[in-house]
C-alpha atoms as a PDB file:
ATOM      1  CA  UNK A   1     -46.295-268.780 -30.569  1.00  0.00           C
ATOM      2  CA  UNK A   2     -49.044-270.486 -28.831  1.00  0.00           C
ATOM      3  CA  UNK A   3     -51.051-271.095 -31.735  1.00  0.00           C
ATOM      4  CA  UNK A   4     -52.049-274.819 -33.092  1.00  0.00           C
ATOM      5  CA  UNK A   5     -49.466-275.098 -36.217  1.00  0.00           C
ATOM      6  CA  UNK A   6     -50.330-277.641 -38.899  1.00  0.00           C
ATOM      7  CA  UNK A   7     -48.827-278.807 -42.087  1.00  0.00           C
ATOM      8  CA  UNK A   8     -50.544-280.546 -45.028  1.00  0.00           C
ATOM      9  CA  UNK A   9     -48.430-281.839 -47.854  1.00  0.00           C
ATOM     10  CA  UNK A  10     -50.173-282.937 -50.936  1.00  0.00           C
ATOM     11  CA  UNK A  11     -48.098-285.759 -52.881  1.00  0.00           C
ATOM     12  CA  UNK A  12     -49.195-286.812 -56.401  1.00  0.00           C
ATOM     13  CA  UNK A  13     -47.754-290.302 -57.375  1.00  0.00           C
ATOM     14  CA  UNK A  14     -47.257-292.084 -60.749  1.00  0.00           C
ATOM     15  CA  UNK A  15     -49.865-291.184 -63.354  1.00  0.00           C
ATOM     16  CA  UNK A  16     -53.000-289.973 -63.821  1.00  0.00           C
ATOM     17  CA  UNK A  17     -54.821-292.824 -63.035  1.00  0.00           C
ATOM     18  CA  UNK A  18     -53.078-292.377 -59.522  1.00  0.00           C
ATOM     19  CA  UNK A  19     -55.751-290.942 -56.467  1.00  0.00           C
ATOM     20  CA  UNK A  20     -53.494-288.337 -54.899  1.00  0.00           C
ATOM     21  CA  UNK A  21     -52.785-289.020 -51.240  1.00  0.00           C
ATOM     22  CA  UNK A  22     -52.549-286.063 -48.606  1.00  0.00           C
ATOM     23  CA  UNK A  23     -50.125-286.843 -45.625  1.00  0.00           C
ATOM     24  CA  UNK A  24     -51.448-284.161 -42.599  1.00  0.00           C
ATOM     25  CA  UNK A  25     -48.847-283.714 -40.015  1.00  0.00           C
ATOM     26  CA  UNK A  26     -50.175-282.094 -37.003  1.00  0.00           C
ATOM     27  CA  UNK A  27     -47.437-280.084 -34.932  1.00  0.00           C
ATOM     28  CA  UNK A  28     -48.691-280.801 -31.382  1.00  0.00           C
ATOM     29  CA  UNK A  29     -50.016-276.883 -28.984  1.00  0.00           C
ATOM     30  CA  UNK A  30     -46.581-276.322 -26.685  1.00  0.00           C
ATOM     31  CA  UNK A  31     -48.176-277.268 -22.858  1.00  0.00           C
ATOM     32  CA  UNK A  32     -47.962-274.034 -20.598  1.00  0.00           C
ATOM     33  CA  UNK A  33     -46.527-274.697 -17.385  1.00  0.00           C
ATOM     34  CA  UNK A  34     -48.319-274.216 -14.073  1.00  0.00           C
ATOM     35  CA  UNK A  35     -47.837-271.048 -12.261  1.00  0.00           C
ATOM     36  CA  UNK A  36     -46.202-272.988  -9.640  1.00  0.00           C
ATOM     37  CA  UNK A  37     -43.440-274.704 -11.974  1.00  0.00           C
ATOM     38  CA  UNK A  38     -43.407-271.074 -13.980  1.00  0.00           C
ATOM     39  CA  UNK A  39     -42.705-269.214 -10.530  1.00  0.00           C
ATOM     40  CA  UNK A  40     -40.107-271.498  -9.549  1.00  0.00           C
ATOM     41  CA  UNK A  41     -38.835-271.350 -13.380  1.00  0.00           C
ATOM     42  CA  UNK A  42     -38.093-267.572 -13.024  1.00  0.00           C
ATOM     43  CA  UNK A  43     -37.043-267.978  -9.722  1.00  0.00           C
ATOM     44  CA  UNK A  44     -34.204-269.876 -11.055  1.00  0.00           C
ATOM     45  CA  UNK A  45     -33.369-267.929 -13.600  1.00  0.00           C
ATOM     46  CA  UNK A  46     -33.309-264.989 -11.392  1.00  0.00           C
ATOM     47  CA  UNK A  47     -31.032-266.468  -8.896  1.00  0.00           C
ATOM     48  CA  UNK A  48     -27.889-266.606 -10.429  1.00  0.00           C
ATOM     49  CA  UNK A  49     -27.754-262.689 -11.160  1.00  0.00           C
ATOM     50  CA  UNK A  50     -25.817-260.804  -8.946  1.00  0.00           C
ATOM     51  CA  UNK A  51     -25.070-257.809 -11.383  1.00  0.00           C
ATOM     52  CA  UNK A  52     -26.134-257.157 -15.073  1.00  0.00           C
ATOM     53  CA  UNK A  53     -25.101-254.969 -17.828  1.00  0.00           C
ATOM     54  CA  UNK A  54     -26.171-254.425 -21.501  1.00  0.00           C
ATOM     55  CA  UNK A  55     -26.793-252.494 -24.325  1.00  0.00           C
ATOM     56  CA  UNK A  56     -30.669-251.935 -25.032  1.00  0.00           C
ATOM     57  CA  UNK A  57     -32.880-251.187 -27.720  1.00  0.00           C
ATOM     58  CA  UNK A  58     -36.393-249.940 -26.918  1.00  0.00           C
ATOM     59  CA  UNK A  59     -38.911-248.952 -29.046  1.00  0.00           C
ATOM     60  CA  UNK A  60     -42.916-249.102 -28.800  1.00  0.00           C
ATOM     61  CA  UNK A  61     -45.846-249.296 -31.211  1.00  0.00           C
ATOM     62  CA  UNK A  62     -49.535-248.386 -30.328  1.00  0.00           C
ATOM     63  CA  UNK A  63     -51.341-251.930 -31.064  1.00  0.00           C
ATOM     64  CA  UNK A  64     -54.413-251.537 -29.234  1.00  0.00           C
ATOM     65  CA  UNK A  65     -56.368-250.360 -32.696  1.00  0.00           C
ATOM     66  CA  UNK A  66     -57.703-246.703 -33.094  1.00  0.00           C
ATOM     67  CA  UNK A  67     -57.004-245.859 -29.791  1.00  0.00           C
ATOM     68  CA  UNK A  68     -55.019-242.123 -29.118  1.00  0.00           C
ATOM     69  CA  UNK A  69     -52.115-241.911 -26.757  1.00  0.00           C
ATOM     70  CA  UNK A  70     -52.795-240.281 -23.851  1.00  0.00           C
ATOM     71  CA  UNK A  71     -50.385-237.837 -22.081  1.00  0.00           C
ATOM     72  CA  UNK A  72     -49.477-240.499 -19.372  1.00  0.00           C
ATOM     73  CA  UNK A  73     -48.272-242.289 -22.663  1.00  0.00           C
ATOM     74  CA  UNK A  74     -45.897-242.188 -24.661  1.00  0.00           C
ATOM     75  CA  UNK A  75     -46.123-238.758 -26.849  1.00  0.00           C
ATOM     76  CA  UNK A  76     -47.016-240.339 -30.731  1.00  0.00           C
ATOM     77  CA  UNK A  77     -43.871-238.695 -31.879  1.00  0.00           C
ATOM     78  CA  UNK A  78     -42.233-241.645 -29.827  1.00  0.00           C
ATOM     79  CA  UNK A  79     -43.820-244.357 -31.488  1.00  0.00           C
ATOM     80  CA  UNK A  80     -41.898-246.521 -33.696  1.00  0.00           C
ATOM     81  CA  UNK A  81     -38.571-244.658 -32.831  1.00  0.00           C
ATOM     82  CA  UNK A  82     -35.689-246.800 -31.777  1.00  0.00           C
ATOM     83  CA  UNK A  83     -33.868-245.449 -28.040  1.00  0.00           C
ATOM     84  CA  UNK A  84     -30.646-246.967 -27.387  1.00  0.00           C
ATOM     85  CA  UNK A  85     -28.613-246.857 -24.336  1.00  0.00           C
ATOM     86  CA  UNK A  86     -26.875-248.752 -21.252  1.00  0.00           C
ATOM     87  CA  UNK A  87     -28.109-250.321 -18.639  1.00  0.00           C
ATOM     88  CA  UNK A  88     -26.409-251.769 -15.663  1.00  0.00           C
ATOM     89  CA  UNK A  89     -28.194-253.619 -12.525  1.00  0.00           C
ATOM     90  CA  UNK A  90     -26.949-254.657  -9.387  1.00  0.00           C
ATOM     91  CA  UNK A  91     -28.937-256.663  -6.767  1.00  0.00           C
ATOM     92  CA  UNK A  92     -30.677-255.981  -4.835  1.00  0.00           C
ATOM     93  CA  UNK A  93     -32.288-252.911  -5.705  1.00  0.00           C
ATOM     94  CA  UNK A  94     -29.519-251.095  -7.423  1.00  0.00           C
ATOM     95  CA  UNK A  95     -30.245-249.668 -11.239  1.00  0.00           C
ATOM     96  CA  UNK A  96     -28.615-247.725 -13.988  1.00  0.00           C
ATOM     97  CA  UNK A  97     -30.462-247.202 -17.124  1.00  0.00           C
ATOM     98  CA  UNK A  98     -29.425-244.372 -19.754  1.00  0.00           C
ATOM     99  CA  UNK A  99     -30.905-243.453 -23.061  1.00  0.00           C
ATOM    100  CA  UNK A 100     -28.037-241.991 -25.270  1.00  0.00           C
ATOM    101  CA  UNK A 101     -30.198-241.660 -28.799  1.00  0.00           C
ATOM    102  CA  UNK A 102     -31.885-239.998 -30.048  1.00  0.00           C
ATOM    103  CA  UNK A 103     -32.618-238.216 -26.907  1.00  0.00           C
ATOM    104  CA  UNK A 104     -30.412-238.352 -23.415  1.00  0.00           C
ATOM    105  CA  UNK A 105     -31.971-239.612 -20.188  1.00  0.00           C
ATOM    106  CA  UNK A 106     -30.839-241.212 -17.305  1.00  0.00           C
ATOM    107  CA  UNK A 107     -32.657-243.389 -14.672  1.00  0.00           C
ATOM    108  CA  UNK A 108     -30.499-243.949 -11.324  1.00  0.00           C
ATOM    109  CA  UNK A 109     -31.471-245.536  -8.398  1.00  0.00           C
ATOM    110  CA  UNK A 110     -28.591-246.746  -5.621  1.00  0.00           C
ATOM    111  CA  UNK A 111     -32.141-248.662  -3.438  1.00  0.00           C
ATOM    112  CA  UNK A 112     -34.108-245.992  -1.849  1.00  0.00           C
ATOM    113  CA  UNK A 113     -34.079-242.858  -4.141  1.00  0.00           C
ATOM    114  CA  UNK A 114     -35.049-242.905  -7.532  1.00  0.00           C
ATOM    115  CA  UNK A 115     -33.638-240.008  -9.695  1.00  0.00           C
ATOM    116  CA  UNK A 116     -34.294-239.149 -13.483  1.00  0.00           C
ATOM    117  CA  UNK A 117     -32.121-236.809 -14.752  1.00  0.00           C
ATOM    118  CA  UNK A 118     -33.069-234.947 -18.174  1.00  0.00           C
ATOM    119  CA  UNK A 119     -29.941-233.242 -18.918  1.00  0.00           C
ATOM    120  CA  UNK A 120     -31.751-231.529 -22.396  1.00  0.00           C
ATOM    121  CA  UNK A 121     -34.719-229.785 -19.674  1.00  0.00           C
ATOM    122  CA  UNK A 122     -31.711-229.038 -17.137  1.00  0.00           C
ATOM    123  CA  UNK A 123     -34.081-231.269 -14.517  1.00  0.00           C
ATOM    124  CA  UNK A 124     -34.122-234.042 -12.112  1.00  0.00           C
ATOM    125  CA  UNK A 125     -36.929-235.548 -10.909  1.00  0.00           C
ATOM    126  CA  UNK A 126     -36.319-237.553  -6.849  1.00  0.00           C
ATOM    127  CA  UNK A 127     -38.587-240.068  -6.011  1.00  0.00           C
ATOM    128  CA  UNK A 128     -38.346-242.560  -2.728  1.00  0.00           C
ATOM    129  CA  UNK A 129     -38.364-246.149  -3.818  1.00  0.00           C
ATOM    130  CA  UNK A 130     -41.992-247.230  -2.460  1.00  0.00           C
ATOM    131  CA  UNK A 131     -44.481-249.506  -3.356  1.00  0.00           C
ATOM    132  CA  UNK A 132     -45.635-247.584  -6.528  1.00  0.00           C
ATOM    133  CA  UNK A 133     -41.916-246.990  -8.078  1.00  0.00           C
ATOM    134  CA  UNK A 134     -41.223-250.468  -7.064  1.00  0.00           C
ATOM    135  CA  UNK A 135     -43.822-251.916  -9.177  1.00  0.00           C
ATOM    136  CA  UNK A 136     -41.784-251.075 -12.084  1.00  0.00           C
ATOM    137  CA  UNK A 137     -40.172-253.575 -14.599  1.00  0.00           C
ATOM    138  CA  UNK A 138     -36.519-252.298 -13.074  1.00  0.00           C
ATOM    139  CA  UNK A 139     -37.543-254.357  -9.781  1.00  0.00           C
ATOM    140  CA  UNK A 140     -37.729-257.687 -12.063  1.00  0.00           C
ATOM    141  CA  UNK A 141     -33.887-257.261 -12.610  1.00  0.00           C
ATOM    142  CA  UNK A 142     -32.612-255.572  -9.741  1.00  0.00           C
ATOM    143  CA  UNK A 143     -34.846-256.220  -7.163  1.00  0.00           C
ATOM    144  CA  UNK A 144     -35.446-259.412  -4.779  1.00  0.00           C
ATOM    145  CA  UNK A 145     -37.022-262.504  -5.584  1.00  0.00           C
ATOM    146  CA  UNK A 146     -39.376-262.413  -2.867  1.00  0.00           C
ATOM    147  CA  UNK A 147     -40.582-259.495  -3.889  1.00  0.00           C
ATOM    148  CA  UNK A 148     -41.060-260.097  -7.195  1.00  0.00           C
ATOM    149  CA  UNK A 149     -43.172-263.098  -6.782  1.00  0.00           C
ATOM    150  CA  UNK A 150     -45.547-260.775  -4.210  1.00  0.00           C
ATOM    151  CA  UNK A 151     -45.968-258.031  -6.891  1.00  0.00           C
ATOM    152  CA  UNK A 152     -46.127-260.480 -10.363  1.00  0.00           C
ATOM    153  CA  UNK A 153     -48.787-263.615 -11.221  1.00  0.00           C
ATOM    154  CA  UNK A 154     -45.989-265.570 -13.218  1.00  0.00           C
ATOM    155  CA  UNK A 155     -46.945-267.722 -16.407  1.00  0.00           C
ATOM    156  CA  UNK A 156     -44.830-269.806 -18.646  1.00  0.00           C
ATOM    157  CA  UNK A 157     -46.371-270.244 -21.849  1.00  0.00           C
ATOM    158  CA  UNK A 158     -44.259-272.582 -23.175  1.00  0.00           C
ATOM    159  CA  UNK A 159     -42.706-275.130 -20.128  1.00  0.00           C
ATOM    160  CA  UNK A 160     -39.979-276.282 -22.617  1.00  0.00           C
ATOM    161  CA  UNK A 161     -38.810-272.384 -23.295  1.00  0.00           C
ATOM    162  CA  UNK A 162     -37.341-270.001 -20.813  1.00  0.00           C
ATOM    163  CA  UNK A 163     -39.715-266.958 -21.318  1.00  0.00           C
ATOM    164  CA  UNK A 164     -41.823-265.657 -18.578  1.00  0.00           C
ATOM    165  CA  UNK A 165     -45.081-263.832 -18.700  1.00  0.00           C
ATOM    166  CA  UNK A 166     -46.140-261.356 -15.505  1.00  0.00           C
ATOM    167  CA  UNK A 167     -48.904-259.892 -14.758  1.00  0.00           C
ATOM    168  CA  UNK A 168     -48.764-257.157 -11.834  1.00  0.00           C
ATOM    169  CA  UNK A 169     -51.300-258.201  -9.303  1.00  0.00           C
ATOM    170  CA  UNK A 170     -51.888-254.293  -8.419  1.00  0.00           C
ATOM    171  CA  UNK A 171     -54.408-253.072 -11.217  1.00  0.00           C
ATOM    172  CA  UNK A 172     -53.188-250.171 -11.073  1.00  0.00           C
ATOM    173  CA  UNK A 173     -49.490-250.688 -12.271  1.00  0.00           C
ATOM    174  CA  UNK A 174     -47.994-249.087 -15.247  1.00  0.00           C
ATOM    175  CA  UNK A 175     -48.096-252.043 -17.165  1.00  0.00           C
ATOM    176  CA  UNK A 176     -50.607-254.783 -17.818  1.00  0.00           C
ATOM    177  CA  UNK A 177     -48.056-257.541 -18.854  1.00  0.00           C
ATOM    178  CA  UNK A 178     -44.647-257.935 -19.015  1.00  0.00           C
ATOM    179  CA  UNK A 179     -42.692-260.673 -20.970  1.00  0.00           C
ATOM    180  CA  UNK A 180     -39.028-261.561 -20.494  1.00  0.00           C
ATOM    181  CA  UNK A 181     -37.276-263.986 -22.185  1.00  0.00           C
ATOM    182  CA  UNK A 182     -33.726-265.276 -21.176  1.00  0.00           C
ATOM    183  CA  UNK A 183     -31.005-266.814 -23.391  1.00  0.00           C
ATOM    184  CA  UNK A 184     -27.333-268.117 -22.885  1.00  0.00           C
ATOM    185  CA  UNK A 185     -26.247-268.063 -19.371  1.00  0.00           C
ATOM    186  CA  UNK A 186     -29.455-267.109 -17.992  1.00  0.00           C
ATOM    187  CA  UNK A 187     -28.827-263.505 -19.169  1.00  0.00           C
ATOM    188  CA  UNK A 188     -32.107-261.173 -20.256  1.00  0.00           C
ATOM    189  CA  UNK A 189     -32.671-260.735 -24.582  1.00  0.00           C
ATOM    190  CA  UNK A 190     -35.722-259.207 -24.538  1.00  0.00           C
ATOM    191  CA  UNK A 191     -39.168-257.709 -22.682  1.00  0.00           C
ATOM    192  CA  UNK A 192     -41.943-257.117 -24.257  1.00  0.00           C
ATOM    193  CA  UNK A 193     -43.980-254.489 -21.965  1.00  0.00           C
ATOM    194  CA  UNK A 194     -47.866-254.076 -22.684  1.00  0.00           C
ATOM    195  CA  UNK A 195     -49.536-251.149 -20.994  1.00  0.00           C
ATOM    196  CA  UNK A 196     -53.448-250.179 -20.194  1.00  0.00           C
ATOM    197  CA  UNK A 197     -53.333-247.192 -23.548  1.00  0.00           C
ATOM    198  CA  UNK A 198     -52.669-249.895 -25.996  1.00  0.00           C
ATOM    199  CA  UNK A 199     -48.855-249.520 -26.389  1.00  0.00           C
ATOM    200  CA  UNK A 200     -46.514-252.309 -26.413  1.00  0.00           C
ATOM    201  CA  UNK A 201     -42.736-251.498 -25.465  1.00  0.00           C
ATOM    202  CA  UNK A 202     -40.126-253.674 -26.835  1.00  0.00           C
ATOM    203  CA  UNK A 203     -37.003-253.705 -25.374  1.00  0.00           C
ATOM    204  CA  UNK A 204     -33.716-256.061 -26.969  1.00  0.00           C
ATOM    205  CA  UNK A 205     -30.426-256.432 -24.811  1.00  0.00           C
ATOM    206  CA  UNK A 206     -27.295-257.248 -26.304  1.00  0.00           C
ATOM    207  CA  UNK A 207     -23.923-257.441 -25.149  1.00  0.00           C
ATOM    208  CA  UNK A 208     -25.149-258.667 -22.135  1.00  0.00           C
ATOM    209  CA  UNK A 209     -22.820-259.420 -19.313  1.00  0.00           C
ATOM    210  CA  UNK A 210     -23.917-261.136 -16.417  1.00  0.00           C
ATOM    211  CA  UNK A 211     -22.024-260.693 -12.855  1.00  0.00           C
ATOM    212  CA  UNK A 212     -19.239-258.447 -14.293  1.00  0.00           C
ATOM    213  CA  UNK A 213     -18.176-255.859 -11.273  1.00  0.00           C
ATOM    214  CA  UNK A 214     -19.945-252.561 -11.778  1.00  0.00           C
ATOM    215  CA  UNK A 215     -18.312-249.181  -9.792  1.00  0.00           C
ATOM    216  CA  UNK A 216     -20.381-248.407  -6.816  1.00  0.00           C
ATOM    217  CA  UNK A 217     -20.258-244.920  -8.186  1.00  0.00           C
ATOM    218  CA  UNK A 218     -22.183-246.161 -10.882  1.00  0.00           C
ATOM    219  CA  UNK A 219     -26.082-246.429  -8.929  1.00  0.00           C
ATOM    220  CA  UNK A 220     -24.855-242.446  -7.094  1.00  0.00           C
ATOM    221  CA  UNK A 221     -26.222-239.844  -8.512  1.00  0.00           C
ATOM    222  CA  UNK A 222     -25.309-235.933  -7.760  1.00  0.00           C
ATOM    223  CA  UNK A 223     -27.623-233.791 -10.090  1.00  0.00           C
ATOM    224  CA  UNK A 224     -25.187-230.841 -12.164  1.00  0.00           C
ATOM    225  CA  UNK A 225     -25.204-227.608 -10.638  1.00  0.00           C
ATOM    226  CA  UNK A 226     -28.381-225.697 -11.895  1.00  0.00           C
ATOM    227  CA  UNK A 227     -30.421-228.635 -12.164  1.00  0.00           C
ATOM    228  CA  UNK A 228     -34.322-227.943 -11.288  1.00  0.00           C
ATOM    229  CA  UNK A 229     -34.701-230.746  -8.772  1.00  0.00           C
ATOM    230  CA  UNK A 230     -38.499-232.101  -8.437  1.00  0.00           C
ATOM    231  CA  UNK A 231     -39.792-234.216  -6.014  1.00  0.00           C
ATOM    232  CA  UNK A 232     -42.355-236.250  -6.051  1.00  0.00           C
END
């Protein structure tokens, strides 16, 4: 995408005794903005989202070579196999993401407990929203702006195009970059997640609705009696 794209036509004219001419047309490098105008960019985009809710489509790929998947990774059985599910976001800090196929699995948070809920394993994991949970991709859509700038170094590679680049400023994240690129009426189509193991996540939203009213009961989450609850 940010690669130097050129185009040479060759065009013979009248006979033989002709010299063929070569016309070069030279597409010119898209100019990045600068991390200020990106910042303020997303910032914008950001704004206008009160609430959010979409169909996804996630699936990731090991593209860092010969590398093996590590158990903090995604399990190679994983790779190349399409999730689908819901999500629904409401800011700040409220998020509902659930994986429906091929396996189920729920993500809740209402702003200051995390919960994910495997109802196949009969367990819930509880988490407190700190600083590690927080540097997640879910804070980019649900969380506030502030925020987000003080966790994320924001690039635009493109200034003309409304997709983002982050990079967490804690190296020790669960991601390395994220992209996010928006379409019609600011709403999310797609992140593109790239991790320290060599796996890149892609995620596609469609159906996307952007500050429809969500239920309240939505971000609550009571886990099913018999659930083995973990904290963490």
């Amino acid at each position: 995408m940010n690669m130097l794209r050129k185009t040479v036509c060759a065009i013979a004219l009248g006979s033989a005794l002709t010299v063929p001419m070569m016309s070069t047309t030279v597409l010119a490098a898209p100019v990045a903005a600068s991390e200020q105008q990106a910042t303020a960019g997303l910032v914008k985009q950001l704004s206008g989202i009160r609430s959010l809710s979409a169909n996804f489509e996630q699936t990731s790929k090991v593209t860092g070579g010969s590398k093996p998947v590590k158990k903090q990774g995604l399990s190679a059985q994983h790779m190349n196999q399409t999730f689908k599910g819901v999500m629904n976001v409401e800011r700040p800090g409220k998020f509902y993401w659930e994986t429906t196929s091929p396996a189920k699995q729920t993500i809740v948070t209402s702003g200051k407990t995390v919960w994910i809920y495997d109802p196949d394993l009969q367990q819930a994991v509880r988490q407190s929203l700190d600083e590690q949970v927080a540097n997640t991709p879910a804070l980019l859509l649900s969380g506030n702006t502030s925020q987000i700038m003080s966790s994320y170094r924001v690039t635009q590679p493109d200034k003309t195009k409304t997709y983002y680049t982050l990079y967490p400023k804690q190296k020790d994240g669960v991601f390395q970059s994220l992209t996010i690129s928006f379409g019609a009426n600011k709403a999310p189509t797609l992140m593109i997640l790239a991790d320290s193991l060599g796996q890149t996540t892609y995620v596609r939203f469609n159906n996307v609705k952007v500050n429809a009213s969500i239920p309240a009961s939505t971000f609550n989450f009571a886990p099913p009696k018999g659930t083995d609850i973990i904290d963490q």
